[in-house]
PDB file of N, CA and C in Angstrom:
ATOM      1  N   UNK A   1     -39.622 -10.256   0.341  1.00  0.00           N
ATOM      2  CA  UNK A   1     -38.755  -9.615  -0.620  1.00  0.00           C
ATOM      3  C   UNK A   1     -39.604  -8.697  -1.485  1.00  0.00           C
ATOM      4  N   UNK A   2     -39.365  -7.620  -1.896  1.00  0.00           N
ATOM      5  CA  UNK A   2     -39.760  -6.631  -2.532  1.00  0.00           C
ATOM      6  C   UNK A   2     -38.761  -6.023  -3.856  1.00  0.00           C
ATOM      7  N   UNK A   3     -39.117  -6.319  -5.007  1.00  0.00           N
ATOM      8  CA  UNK A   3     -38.162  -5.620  -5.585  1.00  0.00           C
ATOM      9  C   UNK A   3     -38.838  -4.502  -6.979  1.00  0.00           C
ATOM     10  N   UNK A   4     -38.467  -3.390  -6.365  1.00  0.00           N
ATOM     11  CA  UNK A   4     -38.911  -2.249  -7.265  1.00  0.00           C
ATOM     12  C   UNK A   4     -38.151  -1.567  -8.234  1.00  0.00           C
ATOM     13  N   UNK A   5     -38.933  -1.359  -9.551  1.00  0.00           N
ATOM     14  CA  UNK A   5     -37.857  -1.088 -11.256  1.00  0.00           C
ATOM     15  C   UNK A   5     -38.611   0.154 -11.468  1.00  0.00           C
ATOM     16  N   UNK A   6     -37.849   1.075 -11.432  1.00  0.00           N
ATOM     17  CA  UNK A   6     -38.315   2.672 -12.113  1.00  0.00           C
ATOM     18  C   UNK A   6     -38.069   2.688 -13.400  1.00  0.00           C
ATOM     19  N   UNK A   7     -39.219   2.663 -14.400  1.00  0.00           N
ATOM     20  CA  UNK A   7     -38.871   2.359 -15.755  1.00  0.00           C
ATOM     21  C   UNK A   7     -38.215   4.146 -16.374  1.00  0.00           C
ATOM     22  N   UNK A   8     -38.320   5.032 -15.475  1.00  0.00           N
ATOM     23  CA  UNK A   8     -38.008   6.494 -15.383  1.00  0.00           C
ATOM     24  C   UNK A   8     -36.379   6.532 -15.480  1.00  0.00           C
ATOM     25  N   UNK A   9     -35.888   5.789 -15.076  1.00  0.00           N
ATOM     26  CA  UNK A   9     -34.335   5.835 -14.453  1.00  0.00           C
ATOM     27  C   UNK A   9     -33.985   4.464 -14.308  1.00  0.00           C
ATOM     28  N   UNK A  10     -32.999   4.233 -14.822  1.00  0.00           N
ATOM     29  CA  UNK A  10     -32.217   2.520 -14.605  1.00  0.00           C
ATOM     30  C   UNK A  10     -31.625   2.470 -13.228  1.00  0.00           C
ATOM     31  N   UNK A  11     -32.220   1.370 -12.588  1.00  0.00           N
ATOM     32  CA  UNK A  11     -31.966   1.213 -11.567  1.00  0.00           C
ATOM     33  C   UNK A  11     -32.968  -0.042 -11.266  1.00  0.00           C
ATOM     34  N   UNK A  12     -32.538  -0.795  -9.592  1.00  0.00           N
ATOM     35  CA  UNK A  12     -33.821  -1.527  -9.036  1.00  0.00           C
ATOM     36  C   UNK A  12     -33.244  -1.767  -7.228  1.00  0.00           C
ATOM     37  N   UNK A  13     -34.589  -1.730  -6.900  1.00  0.00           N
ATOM     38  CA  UNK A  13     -34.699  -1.155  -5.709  1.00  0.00           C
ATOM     39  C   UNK A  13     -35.069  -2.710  -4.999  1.00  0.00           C
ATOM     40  N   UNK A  14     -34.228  -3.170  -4.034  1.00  0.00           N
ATOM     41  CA  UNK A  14     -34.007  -4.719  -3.631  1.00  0.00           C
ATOM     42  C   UNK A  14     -34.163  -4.665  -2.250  1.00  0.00           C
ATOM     43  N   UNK A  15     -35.925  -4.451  -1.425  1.00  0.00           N
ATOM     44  CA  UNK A  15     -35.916  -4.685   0.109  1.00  0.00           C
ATOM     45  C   UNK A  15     -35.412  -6.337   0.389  1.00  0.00           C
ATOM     46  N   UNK A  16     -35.600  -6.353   1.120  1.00  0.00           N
ATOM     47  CA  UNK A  16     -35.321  -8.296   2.003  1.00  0.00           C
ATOM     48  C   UNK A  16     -35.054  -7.870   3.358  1.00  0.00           C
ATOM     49  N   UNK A  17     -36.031  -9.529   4.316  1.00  0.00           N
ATOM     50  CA  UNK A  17     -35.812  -9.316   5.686  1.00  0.00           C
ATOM     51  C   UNK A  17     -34.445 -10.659   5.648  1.00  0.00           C
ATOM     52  N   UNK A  18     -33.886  -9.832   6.898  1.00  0.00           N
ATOM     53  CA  UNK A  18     -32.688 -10.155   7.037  1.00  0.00           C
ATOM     54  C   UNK A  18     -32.653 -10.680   8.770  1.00  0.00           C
ATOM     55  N   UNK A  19     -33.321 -11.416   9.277  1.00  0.00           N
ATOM     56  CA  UNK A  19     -33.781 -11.597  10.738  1.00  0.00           C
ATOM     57  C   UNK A  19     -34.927 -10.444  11.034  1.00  0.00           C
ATOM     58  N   UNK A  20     -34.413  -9.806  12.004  1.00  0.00           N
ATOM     59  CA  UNK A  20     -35.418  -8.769  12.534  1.00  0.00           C
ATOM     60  C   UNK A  20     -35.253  -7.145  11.705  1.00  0.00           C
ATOM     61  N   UNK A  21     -34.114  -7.108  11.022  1.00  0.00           N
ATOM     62  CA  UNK A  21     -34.300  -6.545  10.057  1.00  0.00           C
ATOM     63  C   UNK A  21     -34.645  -6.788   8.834  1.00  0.00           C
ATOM     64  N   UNK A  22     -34.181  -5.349   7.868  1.00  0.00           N
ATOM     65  CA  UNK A  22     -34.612  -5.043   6.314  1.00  0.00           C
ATOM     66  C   UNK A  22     -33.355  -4.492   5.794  1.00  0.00           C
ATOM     67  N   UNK A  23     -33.037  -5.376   4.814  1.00  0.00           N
ATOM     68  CA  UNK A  23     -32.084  -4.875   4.094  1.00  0.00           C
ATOM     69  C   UNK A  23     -32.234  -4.171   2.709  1.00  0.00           C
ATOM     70  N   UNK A  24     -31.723  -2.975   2.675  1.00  0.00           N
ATOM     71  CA  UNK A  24     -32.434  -1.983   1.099  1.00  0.00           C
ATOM     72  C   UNK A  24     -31.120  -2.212   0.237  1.00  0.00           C
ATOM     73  N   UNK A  25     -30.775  -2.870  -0.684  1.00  0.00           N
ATOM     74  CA  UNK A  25     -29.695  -2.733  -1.964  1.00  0.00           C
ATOM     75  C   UNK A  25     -30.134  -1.708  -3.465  1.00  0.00           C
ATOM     76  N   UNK A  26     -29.676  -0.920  -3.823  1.00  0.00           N
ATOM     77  CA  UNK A  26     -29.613  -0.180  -4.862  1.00  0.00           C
ATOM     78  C   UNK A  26     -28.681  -0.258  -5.900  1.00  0.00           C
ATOM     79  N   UNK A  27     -29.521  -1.031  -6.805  1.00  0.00           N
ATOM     80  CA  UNK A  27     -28.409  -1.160  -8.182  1.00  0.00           C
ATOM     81  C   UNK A  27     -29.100  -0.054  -9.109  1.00  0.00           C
ATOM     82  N   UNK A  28     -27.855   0.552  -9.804  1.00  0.00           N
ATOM     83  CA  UNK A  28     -28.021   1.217 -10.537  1.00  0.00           C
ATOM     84  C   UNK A  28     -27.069   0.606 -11.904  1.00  0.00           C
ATOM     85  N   UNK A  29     -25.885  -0.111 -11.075  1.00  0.00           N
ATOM     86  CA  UNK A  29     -25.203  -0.705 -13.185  1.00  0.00           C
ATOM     87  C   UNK A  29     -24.867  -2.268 -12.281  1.00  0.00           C
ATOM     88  N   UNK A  30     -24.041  -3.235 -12.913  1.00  0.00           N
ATOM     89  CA  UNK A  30     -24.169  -4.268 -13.602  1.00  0.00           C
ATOM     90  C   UNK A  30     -25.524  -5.320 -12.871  1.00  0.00           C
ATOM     91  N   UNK A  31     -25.348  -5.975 -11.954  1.00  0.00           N
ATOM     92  CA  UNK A  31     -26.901  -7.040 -11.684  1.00  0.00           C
ATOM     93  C   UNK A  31     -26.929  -7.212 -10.265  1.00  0.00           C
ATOM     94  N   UNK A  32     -27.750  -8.183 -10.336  1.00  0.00           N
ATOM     95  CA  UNK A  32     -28.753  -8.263  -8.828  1.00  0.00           C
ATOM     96  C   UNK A  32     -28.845  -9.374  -8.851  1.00  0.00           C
ATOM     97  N   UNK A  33     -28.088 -10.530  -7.547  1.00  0.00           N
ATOM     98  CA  UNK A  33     -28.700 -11.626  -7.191  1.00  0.00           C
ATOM     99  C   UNK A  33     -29.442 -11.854  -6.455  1.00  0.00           C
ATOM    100  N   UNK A  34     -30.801 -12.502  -6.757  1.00  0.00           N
ATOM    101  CA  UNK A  34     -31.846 -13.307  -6.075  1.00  0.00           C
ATOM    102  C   UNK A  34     -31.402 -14.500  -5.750  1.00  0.00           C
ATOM    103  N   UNK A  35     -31.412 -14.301  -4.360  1.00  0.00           N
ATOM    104  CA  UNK A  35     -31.447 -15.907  -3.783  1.00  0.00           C
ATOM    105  C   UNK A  35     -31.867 -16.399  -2.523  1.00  0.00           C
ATOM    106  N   UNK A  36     -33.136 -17.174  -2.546  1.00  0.00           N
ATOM    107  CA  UNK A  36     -33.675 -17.426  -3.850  1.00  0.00           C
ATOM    108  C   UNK A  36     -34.084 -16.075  -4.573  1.00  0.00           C
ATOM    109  N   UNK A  37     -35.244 -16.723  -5.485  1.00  0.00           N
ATOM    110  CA  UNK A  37     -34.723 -18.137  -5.944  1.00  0.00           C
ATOM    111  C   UNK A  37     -34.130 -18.333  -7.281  1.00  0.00           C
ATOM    112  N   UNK A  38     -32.606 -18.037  -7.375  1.00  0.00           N
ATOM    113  CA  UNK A  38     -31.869 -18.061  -7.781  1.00  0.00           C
ATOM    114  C   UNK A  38     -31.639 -17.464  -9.371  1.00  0.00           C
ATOM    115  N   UNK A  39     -32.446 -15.939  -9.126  1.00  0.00           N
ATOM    116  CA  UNK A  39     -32.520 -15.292 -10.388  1.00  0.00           C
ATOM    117  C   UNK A  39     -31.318 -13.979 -10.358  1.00  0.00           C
ATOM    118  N   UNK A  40     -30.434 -14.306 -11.897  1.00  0.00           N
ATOM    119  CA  UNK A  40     -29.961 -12.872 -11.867  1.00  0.00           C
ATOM    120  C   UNK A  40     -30.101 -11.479 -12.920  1.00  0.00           C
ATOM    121  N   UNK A  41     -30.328 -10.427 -12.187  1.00  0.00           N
ATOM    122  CA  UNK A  41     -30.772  -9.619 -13.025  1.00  0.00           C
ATOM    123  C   UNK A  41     -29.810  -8.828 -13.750  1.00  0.00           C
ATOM    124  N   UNK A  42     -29.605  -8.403 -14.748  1.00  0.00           N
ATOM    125  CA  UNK A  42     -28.432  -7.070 -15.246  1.00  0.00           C
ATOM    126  C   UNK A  42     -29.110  -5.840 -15.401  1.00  0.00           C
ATOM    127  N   UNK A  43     -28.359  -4.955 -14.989  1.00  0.00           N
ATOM    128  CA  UNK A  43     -29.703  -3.864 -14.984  1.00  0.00           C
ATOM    129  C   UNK A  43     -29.176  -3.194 -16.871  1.00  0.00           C
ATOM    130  N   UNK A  44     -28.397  -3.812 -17.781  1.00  0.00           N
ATOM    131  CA  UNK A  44     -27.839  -3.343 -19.023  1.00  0.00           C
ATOM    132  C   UNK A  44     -29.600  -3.977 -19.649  1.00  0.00           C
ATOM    133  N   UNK A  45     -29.727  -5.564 -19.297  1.00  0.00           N
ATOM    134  CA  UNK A  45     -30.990  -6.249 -19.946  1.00  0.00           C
ATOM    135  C   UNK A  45     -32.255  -5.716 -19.719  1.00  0.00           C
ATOM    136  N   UNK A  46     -32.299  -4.811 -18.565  1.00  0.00           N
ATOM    137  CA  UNK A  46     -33.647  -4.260 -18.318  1.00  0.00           C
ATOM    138  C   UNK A  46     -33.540  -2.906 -19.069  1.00  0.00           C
ATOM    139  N   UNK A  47     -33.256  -2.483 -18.963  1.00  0.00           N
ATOM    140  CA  UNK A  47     -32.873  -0.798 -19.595  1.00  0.00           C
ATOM    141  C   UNK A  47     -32.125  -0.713 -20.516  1.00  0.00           C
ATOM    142  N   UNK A  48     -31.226  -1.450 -21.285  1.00  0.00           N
ATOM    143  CA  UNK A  48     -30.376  -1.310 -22.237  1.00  0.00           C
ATOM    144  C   UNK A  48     -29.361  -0.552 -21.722  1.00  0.00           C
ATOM    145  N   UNK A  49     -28.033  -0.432 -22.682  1.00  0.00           N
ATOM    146  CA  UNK A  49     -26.726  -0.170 -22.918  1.00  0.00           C
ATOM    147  C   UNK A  49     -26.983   1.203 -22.218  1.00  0.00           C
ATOM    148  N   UNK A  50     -26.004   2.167 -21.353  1.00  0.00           N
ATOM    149  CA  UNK A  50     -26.350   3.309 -21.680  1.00  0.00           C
ATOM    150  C   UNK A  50     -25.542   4.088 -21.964  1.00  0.00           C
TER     151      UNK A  50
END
């Protein structure tokens, strides 16, 4: 799992292998579940209101 935060632009960038693939998710507004291990993100708490 790979997950990348552009402190430039609100957003976060969510690789994961998915069998023999890679799955890419792009949040740009409300959150992101990790699971595992079982974290959730809001992208309002990382970057604030906008």
């Amino acid at each position: 799992m790979d997950l990348l935060v552009d402190p430039r632009r609100p957003g976060l960038i969510h690789h994961r292998r998915a069998g023999a693939a890679i799955e890419t998710r792009i949040v740009s507004e409300g959150s992101l579940s990790l699971d595992p291990p079982g974290i959730v993100l809001a992208v309002d708490d990382l970057f604030g209101a906008r």
